[in-house]
N, C-alpha and C. Protein backbone atom coordinates (compact mmCIF):
# COMPACT_ATOMS: atom_id res chain seq x y z
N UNK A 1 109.87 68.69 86.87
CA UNK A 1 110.21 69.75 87.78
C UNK A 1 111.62 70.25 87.44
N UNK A 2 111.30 71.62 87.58
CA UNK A 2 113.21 71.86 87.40
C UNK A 2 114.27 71.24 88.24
N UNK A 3 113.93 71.46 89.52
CA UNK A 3 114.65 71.43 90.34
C UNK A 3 114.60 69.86 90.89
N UNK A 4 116.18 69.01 90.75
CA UNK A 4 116.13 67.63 90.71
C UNK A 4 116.16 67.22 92.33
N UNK A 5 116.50 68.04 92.99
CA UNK A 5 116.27 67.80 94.41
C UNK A 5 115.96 68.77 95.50
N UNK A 6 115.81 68.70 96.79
CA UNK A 6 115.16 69.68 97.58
C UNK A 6 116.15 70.55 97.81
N UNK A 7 117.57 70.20 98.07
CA UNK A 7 118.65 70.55 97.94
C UNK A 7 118.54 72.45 96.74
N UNK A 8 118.95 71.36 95.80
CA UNK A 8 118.82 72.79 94.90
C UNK A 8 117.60 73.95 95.04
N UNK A 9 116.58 72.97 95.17
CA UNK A 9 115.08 74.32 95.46
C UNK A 9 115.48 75.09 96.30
N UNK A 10 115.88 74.99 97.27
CA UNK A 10 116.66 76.03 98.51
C UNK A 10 117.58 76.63 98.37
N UNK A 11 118.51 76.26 97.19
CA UNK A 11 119.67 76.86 97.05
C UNK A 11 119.83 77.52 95.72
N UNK A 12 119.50 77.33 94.43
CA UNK A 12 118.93 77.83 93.52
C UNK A 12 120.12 78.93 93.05
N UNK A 13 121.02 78.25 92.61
CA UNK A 13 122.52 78.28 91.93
C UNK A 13 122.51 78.96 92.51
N UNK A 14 122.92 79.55 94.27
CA UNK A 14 123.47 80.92 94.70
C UNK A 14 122.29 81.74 95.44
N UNK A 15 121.03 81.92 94.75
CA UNK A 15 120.22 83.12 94.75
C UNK A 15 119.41 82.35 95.79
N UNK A 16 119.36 81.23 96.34
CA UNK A 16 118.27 80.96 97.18
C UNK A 16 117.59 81.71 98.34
N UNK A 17 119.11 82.36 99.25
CA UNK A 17 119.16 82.91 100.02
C UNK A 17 118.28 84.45 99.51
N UNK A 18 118.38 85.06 98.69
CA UNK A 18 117.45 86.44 98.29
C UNK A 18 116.36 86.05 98.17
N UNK A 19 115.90 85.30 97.46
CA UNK A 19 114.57 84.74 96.73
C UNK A 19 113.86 84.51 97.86
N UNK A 20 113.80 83.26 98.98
CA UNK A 20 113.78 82.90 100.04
C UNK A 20 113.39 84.33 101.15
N UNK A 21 114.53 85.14 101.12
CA UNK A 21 114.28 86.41 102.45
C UNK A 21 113.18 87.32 101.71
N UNK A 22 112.83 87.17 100.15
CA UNK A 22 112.29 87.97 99.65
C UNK A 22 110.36 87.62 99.65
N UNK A 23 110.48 86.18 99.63
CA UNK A 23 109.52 85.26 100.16
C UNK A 23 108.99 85.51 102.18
N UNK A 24 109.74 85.82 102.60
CA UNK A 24 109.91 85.63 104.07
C UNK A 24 108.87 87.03 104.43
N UNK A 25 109.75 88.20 103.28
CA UNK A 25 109.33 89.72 104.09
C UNK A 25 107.69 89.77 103.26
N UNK A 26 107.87 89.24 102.06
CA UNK A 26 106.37 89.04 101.51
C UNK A 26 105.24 88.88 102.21
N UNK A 27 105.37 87.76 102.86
CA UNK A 27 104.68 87.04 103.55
C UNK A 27 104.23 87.63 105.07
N UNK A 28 105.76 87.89 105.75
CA UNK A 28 105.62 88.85 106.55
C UNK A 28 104.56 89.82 106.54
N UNK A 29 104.88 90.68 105.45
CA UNK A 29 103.80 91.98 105.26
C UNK A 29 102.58 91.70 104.90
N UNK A 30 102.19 90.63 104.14
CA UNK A 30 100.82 90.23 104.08
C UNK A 30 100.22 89.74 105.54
N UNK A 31 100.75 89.19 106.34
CA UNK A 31 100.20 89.03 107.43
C UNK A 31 99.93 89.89 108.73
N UNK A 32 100.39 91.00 108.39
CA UNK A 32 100.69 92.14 109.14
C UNK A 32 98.82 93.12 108.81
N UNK A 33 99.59 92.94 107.24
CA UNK A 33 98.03 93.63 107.06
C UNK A 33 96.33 92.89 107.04
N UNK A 34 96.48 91.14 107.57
CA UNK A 34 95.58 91.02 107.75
C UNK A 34 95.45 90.73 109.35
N UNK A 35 96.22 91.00 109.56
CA UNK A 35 96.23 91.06 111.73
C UNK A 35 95.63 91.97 111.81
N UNK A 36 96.29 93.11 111.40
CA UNK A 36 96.36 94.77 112.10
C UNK A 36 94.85 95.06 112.21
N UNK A 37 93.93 94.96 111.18
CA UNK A 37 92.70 95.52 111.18
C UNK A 37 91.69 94.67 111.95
N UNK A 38 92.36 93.35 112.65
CA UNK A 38 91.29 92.35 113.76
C UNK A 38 91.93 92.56 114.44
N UNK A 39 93.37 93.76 115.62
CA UNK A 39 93.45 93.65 116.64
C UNK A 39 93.26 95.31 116.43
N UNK A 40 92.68 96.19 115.80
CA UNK A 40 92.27 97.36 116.14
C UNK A 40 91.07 97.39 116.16
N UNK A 41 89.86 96.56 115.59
CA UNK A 41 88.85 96.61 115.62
C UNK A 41 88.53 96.03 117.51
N UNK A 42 88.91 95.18 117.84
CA UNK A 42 89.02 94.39 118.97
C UNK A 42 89.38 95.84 119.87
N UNK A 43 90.45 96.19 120.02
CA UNK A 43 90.66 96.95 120.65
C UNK A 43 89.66 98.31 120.18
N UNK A 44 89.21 98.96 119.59
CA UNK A 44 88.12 99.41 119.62
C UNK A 44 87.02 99.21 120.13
N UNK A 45 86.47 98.01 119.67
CA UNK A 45 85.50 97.27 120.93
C UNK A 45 85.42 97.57 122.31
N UNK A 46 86.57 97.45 122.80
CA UNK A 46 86.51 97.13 123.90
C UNK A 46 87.21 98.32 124.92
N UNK A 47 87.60 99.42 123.96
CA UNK A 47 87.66 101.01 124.32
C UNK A 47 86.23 101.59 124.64
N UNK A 48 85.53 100.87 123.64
CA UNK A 48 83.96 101.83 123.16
C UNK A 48 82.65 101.34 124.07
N UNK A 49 83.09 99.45 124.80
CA UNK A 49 82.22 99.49 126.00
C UNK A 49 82.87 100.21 127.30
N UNK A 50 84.11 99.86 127.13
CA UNK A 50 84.29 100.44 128.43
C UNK A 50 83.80 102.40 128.78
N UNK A 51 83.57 102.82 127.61
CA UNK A 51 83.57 104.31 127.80
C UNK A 51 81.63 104.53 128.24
N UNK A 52 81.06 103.56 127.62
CA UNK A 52 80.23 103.51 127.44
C UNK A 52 79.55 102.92 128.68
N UNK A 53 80.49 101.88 129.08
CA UNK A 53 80.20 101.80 130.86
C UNK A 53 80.10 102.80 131.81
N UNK A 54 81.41 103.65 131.45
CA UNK A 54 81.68 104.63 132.72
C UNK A 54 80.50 105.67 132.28
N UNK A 55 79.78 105.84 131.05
CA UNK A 55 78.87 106.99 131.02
C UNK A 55 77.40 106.20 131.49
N UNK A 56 77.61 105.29 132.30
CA UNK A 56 76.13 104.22 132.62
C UNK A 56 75.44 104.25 131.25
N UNK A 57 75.49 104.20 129.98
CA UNK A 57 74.78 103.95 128.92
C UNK A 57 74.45 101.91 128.56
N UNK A 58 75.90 101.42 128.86
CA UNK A 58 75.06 100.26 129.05
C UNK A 58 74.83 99.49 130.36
């Protein structure tokens, strides 16, 4: 392994701190885009009975 302790993996002569926030917003945004499309579908759902209530269809 390069890195001889956990120490350095985190710190990574200096740059840990970028690498790390750059890891953070990555991750961030990947999870954003697999939320977003299961709480709009959901909320669709549940726009589309309720409309569908008030027209007595179901």
């Amino acid at each position: 392994m390069y890195f001889s302790s956990l120490n350095e993996l985190f710190y990574m002569d200096g740059h840990g701190v970028y690498v790390w926030a750059v890891y953070a917003v990555a991750i961030s945004i990947i999870a954003a885009l697999a939320i977003t499309p299961l709480v709009r579908r959901r909320r669709f759902v549940r726009e589309e009975t309720q409309r569908l209530r008030r027209e007595g269809k179901v």
